[in-house]
Protein backbone atom coordinates (compact mmCIF):
# COMPACT_ATOMS: atom_id res chain seq x y z
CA UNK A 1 -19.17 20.25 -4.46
CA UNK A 2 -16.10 19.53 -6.19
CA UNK A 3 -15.63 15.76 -5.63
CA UNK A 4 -12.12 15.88 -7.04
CA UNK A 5 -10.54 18.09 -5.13
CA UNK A 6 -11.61 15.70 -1.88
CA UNK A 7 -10.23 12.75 -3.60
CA UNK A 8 -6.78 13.93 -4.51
CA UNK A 9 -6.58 14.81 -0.57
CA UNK A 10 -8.06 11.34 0.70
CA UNK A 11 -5.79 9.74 -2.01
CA UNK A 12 -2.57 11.63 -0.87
CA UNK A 13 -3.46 10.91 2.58
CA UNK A 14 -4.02 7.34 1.66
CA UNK A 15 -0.53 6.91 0.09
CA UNK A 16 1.08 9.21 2.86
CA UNK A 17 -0.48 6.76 5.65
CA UNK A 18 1.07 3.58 3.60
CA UNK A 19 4.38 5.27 3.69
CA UNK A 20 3.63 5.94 7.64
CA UNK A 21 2.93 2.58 8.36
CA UNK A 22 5.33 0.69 6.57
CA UNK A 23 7.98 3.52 8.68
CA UNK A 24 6.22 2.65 11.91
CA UNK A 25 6.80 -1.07 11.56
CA UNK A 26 10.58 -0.45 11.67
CA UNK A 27 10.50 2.09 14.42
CA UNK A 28 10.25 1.74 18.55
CA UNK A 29 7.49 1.41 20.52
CA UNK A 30 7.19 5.18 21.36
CA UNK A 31 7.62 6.36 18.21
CA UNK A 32 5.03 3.71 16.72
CA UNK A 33 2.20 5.42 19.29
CA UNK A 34 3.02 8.46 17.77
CA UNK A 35 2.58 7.03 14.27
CA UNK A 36 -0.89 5.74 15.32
CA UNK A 37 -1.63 8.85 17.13
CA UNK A 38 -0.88 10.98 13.86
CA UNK A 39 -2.87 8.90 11.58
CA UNK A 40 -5.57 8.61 14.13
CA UNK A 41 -5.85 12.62 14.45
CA UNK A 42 -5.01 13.05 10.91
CA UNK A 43 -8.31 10.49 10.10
CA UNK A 44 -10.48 12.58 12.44
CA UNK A 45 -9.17 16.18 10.78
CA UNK A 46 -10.03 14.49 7.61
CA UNK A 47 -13.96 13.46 8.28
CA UNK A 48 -14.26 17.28 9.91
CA UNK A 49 -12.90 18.58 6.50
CA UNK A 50 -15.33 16.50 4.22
CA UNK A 51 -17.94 17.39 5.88
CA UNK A 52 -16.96 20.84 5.75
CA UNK A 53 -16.07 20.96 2.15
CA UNK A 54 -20.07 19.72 2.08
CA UNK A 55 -21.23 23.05 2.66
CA UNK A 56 -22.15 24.98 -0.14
CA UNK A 57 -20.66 27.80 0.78
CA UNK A 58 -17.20 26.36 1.25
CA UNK A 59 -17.60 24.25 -1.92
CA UNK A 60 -18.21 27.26 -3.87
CA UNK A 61 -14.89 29.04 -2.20
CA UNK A 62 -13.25 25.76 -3.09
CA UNK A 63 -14.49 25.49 -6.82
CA UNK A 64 -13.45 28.86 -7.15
CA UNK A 65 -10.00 28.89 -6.31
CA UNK A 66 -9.09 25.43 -7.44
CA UNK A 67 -10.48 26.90 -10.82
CA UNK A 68 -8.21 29.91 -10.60
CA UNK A 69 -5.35 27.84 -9.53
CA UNK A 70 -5.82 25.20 -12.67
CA UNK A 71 -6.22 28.54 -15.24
CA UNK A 72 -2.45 29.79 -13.74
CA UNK A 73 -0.99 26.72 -13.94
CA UNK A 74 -1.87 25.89 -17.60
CA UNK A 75 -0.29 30.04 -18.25
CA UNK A 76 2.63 28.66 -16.80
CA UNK A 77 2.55 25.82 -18.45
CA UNK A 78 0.13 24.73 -21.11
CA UNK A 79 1.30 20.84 -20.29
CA UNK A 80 -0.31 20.81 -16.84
CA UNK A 81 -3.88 20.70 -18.37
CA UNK A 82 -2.82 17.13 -19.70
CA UNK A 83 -1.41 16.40 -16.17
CA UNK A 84 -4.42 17.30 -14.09
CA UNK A 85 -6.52 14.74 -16.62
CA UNK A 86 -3.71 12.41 -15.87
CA UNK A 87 -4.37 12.71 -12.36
CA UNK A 88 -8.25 12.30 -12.77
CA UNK A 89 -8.02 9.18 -14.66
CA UNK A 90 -5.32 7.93 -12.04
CA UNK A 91 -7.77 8.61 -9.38
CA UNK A 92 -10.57 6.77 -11.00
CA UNK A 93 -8.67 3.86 -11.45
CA UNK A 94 -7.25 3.78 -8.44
CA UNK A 95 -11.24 3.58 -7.22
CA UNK A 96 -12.09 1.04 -9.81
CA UNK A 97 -8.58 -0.82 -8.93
CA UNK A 98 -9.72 -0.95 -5.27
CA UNK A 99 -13.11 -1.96 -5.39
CA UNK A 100 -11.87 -5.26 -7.31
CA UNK A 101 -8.80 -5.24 -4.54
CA UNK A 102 -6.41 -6.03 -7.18
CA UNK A 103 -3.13 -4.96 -5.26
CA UNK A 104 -0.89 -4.94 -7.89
CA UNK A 105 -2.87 -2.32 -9.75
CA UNK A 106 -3.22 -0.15 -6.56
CA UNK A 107 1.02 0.00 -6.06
CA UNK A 108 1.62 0.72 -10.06
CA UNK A 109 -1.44 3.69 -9.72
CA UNK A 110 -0.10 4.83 -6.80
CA UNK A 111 3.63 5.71 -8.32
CA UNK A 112 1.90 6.90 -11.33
CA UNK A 113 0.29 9.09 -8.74
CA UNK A 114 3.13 10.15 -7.30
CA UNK A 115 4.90 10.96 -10.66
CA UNK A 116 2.47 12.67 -12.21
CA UNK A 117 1.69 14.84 -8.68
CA UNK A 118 5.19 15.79 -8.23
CA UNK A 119 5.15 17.08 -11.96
CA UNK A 120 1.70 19.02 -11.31
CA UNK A 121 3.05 20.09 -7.90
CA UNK A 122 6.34 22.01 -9.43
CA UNK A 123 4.16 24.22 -11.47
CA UNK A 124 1.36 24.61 -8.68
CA UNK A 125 4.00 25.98 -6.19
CA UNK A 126 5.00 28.64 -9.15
CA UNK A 127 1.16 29.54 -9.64
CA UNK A 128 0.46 29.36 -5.76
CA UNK A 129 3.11 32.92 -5.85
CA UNK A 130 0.75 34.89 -7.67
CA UNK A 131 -1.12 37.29 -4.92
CA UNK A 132 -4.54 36.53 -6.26
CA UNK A 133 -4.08 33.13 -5.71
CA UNK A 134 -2.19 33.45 -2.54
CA UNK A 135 -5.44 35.67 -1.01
CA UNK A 136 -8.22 33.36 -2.79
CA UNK A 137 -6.80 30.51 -0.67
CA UNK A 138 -6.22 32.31 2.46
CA UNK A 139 -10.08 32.98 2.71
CA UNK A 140 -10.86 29.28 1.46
CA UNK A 141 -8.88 27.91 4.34
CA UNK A 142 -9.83 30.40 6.97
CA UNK A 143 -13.62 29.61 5.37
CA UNK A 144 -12.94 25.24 6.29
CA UNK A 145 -11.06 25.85 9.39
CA UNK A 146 -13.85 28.18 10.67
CA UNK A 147 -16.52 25.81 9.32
CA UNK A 148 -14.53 22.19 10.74
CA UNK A 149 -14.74 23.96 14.32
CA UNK A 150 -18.67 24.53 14.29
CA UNK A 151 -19.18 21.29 13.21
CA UNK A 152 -16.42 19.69 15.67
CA UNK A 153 -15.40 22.41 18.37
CA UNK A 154 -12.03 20.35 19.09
CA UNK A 155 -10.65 20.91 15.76
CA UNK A 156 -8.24 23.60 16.69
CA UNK A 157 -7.24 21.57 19.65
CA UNK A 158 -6.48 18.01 17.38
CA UNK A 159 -4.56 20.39 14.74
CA UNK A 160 -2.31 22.06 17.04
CA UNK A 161 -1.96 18.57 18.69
CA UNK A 162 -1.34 16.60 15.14
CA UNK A 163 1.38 19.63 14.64
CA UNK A 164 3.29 18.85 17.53
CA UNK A 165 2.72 14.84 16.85
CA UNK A 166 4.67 15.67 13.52
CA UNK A 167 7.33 17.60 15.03
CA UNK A 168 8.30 14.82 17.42
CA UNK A 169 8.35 12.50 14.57
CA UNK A 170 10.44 14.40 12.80
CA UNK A 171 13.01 15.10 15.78
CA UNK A 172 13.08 11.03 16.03
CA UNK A 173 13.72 10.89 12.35
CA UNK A 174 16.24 13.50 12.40
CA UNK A 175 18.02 11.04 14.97
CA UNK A 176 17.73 8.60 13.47
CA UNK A 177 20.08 9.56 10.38
């Protein structure tokens, strides 16, 4: 199974949930359940798609079209090889940096995450327009989401649920400002 691929999402997810909770300290009681309620759906999507991305079958889809997505991003742009190894090695350290709980380390790794993702993310969103991409991902999706509901039937229920938990946040943000 590809092992990286699950990382990048648990480590997004971690530094999206920081950025959640650190929101949901300076917001209102309702709005705070909400917050809890996301990550709390958003943790049990998560273990459902692990274990899903454990099959062979799905890892293979998965290894597949991340492997066709990396060889149209480096067409694009030749640089985005060196960014994905970026990314690795910022992963791994982030591992390393948490095992030894050394906080400081975790908030410099996670903007050098977030600097080096957004950079990898503008040419992924020009290779994620090329059709053959666009239809290897539609059957790697439809592939998890098919294989998260055998293993938990109420997965359709928590996403449409965690869907309409993130439009109501976003109406309260929108508010807000």
């Amino acid at each position: 199974m590809n092992k990286k691929i699950v990382y990048f999402k648990v480590i997004a997810t971690l530094f999206f949930l920081v950025a959640i909770t650190l929101q949901a300290q300076q917001t209102g009681e309702t709005e705070n359940d909400l917050y809890q309620e996301y990550m709390t759906l958003n943790q049990q999507l998560q273990t459902t798609q692990s274990a899903a991305l454990e099959d062979p079958e799905i890892a293979k889809l998965s290894d597949e079209f991340y492997s066709l997505l990396d060889d149209k991003m480096c067409e694009i742009d030749p640089a985005a090889e060196d960014l994905i190894q970026q990314r690795e090695e910022i992963v791994e350290d982030y591992e390393n940096a948490q095992e030894n709980n050394d906080q400081e380390k975790l908030q410099k790794l996670q903007q050098d995450y977030q600097k080096v993702n957004s950079e990898i993310e503008n040419v992924q969103q020009q290779a994620l327009q090329d059709e053959k991409i666009q239809q290897k991902q539609q059957k790697m999706e439809t592939s998890v989401i098919e294989k998260m509901i055998e293993i938990e039937p109420k997965t359709e229920e928590r996403i449409d649920r965690l869907q309409e938990v993130q439009r109501q946040l976003q109406e309260q943000s929108s508010q807000k400002k």
